[in-house]
Protein backbone atom coordinates (compact mmCIF):
# COMPACT_ATOMS: atom_id res chain seq x y z
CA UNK A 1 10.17 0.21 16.67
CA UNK A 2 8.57 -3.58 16.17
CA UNK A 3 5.53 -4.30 14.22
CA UNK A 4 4.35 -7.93 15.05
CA UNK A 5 1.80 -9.63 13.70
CA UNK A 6 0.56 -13.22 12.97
CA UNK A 7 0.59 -12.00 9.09
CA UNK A 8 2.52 -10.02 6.92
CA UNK A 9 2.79 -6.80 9.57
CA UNK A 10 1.65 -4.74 7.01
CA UNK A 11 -1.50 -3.55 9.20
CA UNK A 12 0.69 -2.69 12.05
CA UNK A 13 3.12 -1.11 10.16
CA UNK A 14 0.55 1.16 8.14
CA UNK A 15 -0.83 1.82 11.40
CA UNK A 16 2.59 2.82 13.21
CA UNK A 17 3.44 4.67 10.81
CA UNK A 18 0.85 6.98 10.46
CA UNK A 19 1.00 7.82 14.23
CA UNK A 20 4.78 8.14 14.15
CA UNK A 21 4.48 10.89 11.70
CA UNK A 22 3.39 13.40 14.01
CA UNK A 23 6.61 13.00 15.95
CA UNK A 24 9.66 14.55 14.47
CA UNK A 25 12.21 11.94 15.11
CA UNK A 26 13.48 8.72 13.81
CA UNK A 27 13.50 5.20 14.33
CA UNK A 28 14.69 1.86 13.54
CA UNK A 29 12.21 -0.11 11.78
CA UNK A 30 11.93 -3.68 12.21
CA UNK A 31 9.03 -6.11 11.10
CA UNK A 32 8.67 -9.22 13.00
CA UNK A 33 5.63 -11.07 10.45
CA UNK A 34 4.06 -14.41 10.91
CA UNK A 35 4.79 -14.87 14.49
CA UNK A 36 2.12 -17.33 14.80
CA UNK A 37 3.39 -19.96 16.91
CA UNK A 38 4.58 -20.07 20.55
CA UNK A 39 8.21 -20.84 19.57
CA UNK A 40 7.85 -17.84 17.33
CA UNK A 41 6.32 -15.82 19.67
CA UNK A 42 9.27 -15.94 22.14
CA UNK A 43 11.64 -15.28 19.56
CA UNK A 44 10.38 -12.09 19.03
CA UNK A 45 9.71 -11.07 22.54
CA UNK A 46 13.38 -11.70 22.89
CA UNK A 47 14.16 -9.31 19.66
CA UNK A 48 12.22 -7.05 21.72
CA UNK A 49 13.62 -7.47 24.99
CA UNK A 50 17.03 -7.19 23.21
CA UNK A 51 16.78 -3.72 21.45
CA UNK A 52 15.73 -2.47 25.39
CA UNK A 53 19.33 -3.97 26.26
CA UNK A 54 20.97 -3.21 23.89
CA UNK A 55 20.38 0.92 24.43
CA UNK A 56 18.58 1.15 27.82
CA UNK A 57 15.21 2.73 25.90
CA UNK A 58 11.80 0.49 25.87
CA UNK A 59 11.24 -0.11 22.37
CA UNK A 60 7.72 0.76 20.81
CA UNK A 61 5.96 -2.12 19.92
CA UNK A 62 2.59 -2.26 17.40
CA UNK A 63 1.36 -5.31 17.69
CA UNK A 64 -1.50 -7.32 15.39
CA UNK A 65 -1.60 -10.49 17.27
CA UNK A 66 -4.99 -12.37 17.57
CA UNK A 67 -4.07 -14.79 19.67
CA UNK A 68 -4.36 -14.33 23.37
CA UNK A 69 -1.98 -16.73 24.60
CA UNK A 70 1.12 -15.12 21.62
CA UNK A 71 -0.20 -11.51 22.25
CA UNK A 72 0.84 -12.53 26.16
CA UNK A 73 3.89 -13.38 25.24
CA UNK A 74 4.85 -10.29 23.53
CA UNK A 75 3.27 -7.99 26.07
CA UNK A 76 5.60 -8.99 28.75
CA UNK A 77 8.68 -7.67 27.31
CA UNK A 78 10.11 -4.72 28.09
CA UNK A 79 8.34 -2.20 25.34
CA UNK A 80 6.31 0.41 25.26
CA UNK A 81 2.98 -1.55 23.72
CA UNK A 82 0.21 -0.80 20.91
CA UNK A 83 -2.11 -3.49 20.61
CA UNK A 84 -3.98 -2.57 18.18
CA UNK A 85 -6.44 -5.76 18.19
CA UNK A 86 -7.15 -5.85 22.08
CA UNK A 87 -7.75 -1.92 21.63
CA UNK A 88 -10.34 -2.28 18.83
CA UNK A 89 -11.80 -5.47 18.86
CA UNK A 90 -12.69 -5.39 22.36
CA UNK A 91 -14.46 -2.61 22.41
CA UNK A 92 -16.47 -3.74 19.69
CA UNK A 93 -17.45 -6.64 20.43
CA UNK A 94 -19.39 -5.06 23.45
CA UNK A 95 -20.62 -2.63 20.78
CA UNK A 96 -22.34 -5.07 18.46
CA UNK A 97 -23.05 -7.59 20.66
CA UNK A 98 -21.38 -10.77 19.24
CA UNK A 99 -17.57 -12.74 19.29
CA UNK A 100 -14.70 -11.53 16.70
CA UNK A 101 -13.71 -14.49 15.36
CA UNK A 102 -9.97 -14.20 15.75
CA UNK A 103 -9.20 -15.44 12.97
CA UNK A 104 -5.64 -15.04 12.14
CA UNK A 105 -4.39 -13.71 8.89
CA UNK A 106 -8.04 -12.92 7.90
CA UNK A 107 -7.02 -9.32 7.23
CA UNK A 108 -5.03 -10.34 4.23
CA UNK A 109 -7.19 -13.78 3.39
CA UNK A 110 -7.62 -14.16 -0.40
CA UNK A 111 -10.32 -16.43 0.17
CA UNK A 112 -12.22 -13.98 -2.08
CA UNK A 113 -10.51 -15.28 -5.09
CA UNK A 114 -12.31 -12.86 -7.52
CA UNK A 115 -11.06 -9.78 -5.46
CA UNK A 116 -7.72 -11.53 -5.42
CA UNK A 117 -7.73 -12.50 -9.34
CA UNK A 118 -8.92 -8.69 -10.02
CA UNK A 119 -5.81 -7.75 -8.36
CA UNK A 120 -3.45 -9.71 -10.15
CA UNK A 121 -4.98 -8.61 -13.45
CA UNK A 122 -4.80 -5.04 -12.50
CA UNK A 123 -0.94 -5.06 -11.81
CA UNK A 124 -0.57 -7.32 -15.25
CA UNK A 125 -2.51 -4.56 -16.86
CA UNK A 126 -0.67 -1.43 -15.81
CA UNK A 127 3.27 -3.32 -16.27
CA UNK A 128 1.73 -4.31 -20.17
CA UNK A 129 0.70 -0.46 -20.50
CA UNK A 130 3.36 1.34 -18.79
CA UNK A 131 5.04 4.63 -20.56
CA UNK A 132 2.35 3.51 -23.50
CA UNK A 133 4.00 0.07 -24.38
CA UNK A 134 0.89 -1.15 -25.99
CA UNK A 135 -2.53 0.32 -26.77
CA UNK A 136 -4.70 -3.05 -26.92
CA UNK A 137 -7.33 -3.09 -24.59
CA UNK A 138 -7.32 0.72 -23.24
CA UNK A 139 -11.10 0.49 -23.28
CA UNK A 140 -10.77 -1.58 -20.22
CA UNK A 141 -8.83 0.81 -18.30
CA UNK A 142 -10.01 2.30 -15.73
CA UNK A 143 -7.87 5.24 -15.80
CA UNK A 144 -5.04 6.70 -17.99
CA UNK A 145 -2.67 8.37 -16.76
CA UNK A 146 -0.20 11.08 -18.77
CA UNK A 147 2.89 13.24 -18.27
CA UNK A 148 6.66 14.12 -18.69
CA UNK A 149 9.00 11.61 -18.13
CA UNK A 150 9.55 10.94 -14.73
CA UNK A 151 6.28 13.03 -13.16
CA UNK A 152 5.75 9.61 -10.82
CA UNK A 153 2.75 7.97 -13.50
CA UNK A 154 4.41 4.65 -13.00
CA UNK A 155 4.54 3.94 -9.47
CA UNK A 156 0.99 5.29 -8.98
CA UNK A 157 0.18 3.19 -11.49
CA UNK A 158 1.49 0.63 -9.83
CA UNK A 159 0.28 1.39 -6.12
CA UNK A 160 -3.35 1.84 -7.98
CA UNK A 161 -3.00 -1.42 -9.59
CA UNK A 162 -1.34 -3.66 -6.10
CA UNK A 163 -3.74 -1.57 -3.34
CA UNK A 164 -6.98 -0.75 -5.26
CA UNK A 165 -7.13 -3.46 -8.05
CA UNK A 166 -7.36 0.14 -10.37
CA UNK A 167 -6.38 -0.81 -14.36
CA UNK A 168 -4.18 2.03 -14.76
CA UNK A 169 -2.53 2.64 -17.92
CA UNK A 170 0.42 5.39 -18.18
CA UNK A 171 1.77 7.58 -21.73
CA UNK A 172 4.25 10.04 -21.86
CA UNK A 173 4.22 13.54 -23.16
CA UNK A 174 7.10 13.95 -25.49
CA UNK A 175 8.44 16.71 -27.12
CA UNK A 176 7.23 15.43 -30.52
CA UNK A 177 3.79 15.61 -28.94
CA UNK A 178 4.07 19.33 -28.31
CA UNK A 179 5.62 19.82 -31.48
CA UNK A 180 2.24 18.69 -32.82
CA UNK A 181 -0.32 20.32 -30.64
CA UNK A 182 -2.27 17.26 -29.89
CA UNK A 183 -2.61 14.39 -27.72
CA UNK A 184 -0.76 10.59 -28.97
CA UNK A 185 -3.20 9.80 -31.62
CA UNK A 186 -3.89 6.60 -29.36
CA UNK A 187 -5.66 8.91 -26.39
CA UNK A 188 -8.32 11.72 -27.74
CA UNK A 189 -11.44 8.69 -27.55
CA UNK A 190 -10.40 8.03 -23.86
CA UNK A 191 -9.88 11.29 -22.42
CA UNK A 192 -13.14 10.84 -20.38
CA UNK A 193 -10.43 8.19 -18.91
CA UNK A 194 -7.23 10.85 -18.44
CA UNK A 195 -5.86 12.21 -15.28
CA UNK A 196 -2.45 14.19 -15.53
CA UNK A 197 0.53 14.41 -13.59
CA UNK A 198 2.68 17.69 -13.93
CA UNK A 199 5.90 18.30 -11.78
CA UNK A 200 7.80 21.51 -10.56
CA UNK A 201 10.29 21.72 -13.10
CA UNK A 202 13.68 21.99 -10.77
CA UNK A 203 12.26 18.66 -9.18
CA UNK A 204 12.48 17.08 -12.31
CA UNK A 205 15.70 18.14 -12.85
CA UNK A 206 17.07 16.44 -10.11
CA UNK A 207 15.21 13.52 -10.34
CA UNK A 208 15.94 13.45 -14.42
CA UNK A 209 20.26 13.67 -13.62
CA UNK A 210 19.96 10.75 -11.06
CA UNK A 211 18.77 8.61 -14.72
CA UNK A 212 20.77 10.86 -17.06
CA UNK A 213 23.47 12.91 -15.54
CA UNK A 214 24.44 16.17 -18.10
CA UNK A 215 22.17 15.03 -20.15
CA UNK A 216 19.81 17.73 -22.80
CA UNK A 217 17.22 15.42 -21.37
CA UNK A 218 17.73 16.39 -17.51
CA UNK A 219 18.64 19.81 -18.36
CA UNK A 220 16.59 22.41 -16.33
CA UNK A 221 15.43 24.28 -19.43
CA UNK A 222 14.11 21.63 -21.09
CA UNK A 223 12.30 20.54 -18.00
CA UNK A 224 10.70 23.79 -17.89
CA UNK A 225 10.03 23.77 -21.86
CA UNK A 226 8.39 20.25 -21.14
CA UNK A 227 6.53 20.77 -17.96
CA UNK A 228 5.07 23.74 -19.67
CA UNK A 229 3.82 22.29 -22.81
CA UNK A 230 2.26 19.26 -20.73
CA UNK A 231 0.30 21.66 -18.94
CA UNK A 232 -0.81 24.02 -21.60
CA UNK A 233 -1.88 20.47 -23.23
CA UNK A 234 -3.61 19.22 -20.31
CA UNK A 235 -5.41 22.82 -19.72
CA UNK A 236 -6.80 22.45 -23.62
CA UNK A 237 -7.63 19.20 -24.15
CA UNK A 238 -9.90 19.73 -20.38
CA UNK A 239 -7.71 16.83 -18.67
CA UNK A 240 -8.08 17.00 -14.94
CA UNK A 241 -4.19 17.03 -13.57
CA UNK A 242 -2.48 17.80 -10.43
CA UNK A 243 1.38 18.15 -9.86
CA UNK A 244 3.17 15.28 -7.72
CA UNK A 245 5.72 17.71 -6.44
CA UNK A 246 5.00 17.86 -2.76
CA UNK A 247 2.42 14.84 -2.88
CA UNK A 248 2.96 10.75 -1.45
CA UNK A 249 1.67 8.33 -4.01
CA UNK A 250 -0.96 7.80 -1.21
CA UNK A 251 -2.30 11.16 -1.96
CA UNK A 252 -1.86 10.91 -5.81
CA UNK A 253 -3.78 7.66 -5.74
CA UNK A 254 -6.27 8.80 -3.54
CA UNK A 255 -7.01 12.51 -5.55
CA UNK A 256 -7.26 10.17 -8.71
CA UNK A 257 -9.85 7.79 -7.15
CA UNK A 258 -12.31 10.91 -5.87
CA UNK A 259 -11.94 12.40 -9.86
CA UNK A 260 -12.61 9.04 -11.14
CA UNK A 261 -15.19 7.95 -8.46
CA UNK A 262 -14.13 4.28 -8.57
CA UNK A 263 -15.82 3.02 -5.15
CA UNK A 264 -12.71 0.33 -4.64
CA UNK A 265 -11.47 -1.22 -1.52
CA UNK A 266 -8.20 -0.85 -0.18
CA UNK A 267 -6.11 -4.44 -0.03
């Protein structure tokens, strides 16, 4: 499977991928970005032409290309095509009435530098507050997330921060918090700001003895002691929570932005 495009391929690859889900099989991934030249352009129609070859099977090809004259290039191999900008833009340009510009790269332009600079503050925000490193500035966030160790609040953190320009800061629930009944002393004035993430405990397990093999902190009873207590916490103090057992970041980040109601763009 090929995902060209005169920019990063991320587009393409989103797009292929979402499709490709509904098939149970797999596939060999490979991201041909930037292919915005005609020297570049034949390059990867040979790649393409290659992999048919090289195993007698056309090749699926999702393709972002703007440019008519590279987008020709790469149609005349021998794949199985999805152009995704001939099937879409085409159609609506007869729609509205008017020219796309086909501009190239425009779906990842950071002309709009104060989308861009919102961005870049957002992920410098959530790495300074991640697993409660600091507590300056957590009127500013836009959302707080809290749970055990290792219930995935750092990577959605993280995808919140890169895709949605989100500030999301991330504490742990610790045992010493349970011992004490109450939230980090940092947290009750923000809990209009909370969302929780909870976690079967068997999952954590495993995921716990890939860090800390043996360990009283990977042990399955005291990931059921902890997963527990989190939730009987998050029940009390009215934080909304969900668990990220069976659920992509994708869906984490996206259940988070309905509760919140931050109306964000994706990047």
């Amino acid at each position: 499977m090929f995902f060209v495009s005169d920019g990063t391929g991320i587009t393409a690859e989103t797009f292929g991928h979402s499709v490709l889900t509904q098939f149970d099989l797999k596939f060999k991934q490979i991201r041909l970005p930037f292919i915005d030249t005609l020297d570049k352009a034949h390059e990867a129609a040979r790649k393409i032409n290659d992999a048919f070859n090289a195993d007698g099977t056309r090749p699926i090809v999702f393709s972002t290309l703007v440019q008519a004259e590279l987008a020709n290039v790469v149609f005349k191999t021998k794949g199985m095509h999805m152009d995704l900008i001939q099937t879409f833009v085409a159609p609506l340009e007869q729609e509205l009435g008017v020219k796309s510009t086909h501009t190239v790269g425009r779906s990842h332009n950071i002309a709009d530098s104060e989308e861009y600079k919102n961005r870049i503050e957002a992920i410098n925000f959530s790495l300074a507050h991640d697993d409660g490193q600091s507590n300056k500035n957590l009127s500013t966030a836009d959302v707080i997330l809290v749970g055990v160790s290792r219930s995935g609040k750092t990577p959605t953190s993280l995808y919140l921060a890169m895709q949605y320009g989100i500030k999301a800061a991330n504490y742990p629930l610790i045992p010493d918090d349970f011992e004490r009944g109450h939230l980090p002393s940092v947290l009750p004035e923000f809990k209009a700001k909370m969302f929780g993430l909870s976690i079967a405990p068997e999952r954590l397990c495993e995921i716990r003895n890939e860090r800390r093999p043996g360990s009283k902190y990977a042990a399955l009873e005291n990931c059921r002691y902890e997963v527990n207590e989190a939730e009987a916490m998050m029940k009390r103090e009215g934080i909304r929570w969900l668990s990220s057992t069976a659920k992509s970041i994708e869906e984490i980040a996206t259940t988070i932005l309905q509760e919140i109601k931050s109306d964000v763009k994706i990047y």
